[in-house]
Protein backbone atom coordinates (compact mmCIF):
# COMPACT_ATOMS: atom_id res chain seq x y z
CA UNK A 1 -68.08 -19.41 28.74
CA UNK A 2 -67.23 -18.45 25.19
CA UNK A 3 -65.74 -15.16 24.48
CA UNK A 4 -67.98 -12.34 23.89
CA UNK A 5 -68.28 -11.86 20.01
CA UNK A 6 -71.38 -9.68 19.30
CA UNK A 7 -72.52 -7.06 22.12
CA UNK A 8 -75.51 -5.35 22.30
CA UNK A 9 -76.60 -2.31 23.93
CA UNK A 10 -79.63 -0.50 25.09
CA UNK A 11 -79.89 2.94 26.83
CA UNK A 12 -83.48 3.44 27.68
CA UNK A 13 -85.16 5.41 30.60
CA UNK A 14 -86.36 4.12 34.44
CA UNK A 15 -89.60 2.57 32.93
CA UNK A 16 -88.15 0.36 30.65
CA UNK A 17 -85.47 -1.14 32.53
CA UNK A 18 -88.20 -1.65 35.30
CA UNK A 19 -90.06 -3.56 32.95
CA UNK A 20 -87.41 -5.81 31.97
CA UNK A 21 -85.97 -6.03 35.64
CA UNK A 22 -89.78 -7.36 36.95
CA UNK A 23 -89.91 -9.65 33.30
CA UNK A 24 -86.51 -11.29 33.39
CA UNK A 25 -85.22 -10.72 37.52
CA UNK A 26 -88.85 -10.58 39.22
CA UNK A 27 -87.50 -7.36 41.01
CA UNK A 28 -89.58 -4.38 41.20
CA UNK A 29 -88.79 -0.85 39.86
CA UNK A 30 -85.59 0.86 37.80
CA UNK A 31 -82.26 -0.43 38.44
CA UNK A 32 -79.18 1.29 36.65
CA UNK A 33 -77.94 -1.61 34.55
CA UNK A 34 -78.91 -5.16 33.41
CA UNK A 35 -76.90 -7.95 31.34
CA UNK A 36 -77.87 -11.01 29.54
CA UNK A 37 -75.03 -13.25 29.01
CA UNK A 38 -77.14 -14.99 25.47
CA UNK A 39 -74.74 -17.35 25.34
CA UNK A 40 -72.77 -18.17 21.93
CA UNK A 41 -70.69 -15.10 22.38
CA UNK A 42 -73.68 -12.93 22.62
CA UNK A 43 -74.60 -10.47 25.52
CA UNK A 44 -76.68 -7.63 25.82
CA UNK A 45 -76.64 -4.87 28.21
CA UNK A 46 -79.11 -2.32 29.03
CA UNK A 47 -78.47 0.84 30.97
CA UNK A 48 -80.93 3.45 32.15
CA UNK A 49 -79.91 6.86 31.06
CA UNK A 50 -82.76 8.40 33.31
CA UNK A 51 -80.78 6.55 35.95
CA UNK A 52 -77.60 7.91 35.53
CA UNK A 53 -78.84 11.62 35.29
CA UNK A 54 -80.17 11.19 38.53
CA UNK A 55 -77.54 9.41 40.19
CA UNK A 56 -74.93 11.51 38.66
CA UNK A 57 -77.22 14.70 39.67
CA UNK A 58 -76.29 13.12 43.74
CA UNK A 59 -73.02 12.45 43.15
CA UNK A 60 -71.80 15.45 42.00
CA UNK A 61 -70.89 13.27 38.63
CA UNK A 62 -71.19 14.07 34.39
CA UNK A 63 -74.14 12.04 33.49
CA UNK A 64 -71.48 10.47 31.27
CA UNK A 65 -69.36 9.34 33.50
CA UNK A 66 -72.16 7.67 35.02
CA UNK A 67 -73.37 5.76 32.26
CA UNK A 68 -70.04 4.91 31.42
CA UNK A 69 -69.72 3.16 35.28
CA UNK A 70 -73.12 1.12 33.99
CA UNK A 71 -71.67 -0.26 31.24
CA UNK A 72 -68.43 -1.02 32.41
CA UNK A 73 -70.34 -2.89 35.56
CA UNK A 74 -72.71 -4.89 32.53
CA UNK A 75 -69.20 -5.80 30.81
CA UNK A 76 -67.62 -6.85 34.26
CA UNK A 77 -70.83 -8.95 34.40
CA UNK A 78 -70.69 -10.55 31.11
CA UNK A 79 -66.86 -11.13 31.46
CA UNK A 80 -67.94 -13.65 34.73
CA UNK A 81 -67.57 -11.18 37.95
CA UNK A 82 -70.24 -11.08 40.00
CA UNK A 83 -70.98 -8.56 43.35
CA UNK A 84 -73.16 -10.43 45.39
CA UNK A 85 -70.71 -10.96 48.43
CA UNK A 86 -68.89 -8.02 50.01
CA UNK A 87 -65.63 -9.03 48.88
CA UNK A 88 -67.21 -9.64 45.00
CA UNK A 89 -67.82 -6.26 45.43
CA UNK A 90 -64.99 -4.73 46.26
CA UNK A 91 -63.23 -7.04 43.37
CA UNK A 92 -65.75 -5.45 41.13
CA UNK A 93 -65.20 -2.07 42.28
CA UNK A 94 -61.47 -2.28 41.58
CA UNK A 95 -61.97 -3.68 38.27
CA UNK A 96 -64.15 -0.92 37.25
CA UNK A 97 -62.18 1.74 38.82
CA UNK A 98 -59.21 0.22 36.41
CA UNK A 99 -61.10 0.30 33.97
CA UNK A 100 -62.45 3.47 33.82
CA UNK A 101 -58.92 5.16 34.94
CA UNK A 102 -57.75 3.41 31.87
CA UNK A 103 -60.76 4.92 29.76
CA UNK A 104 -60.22 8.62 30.67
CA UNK A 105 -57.74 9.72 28.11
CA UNK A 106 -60.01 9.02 25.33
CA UNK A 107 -63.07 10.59 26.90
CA UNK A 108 -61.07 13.61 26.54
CA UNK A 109 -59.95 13.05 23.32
CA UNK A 110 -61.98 15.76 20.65
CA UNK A 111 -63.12 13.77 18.03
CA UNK A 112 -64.12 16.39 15.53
C-alpha cells in the first residue's frame, strides 16, 4: 500500500452517507464514517455530521469530539487497521484513543 499523499474529506448528513453506504457497501441506512482507500496515495473519507450530533447528544460528548473520533477511525482505516474481529477492535480502539489523547492540546489551542 503506498503512502497516503492526497486525502479527501466529506462531512455530509445521515442521507448521504446512506446513499453511498447502500452504493459502494450494499448496507442499508447511515453509518458514522466511510473510507475509500483510491489507491495511488489517494483516500477519501466521509463522515456524517448528522451522525455525530446524535451520537454525541447520547454520549454526553461535543459534537466535535465526535466527528473528530470518525475521522480518526477513516484514517486508522486507510492507514491498514481494520475492526472486524474483537481483538481488531480493541487494537483500533487503542490507536484512536492515542490518537486523539495526542490531538487534545491543539483542540484547545485559540486560533484567533
Amino acid at each position: 500500500m503506498p503512502a497516503l499523499q492526497e486525502l479527501s474529506i466529506a462531512i455530509v448528513d445521515d442521507a448521504a452517507i446512506a446513499a453511498i453506504n447502500q452504493q459502494f457497501l450494499n448496507h442499508t441506512g447511515p453509518t458514522d464514517v466511510i473510507s475509500f482507500d483510491l489507491d495511488d496515495g489517494l483516500g477519501e473519507i466521509v463522515v456524517s455530521a448528522e451522525r455525530a450530533c446524535i451520537v454525541a447528544k447520547q454520549l454526553r460528548r461535543t459534537p466535535a469530539a465526535e466527528l473528530a473520533l470518525y475521522l480518526v477511525h477513516g484514517l486508522l482505516h486507510l492507514a491498514g487497521l481494520d475492526d472486524r474481529t474483537p481483538a481488531q477492535r480493541r487494537a483500533m480502539r487503542a490507536a484512536e484513543r492515542r490518537i486523539l489523547r495526542q490531538l487534545r492540546p491543539y483542540a484547545l489551542r485559540n486560533t484567533h
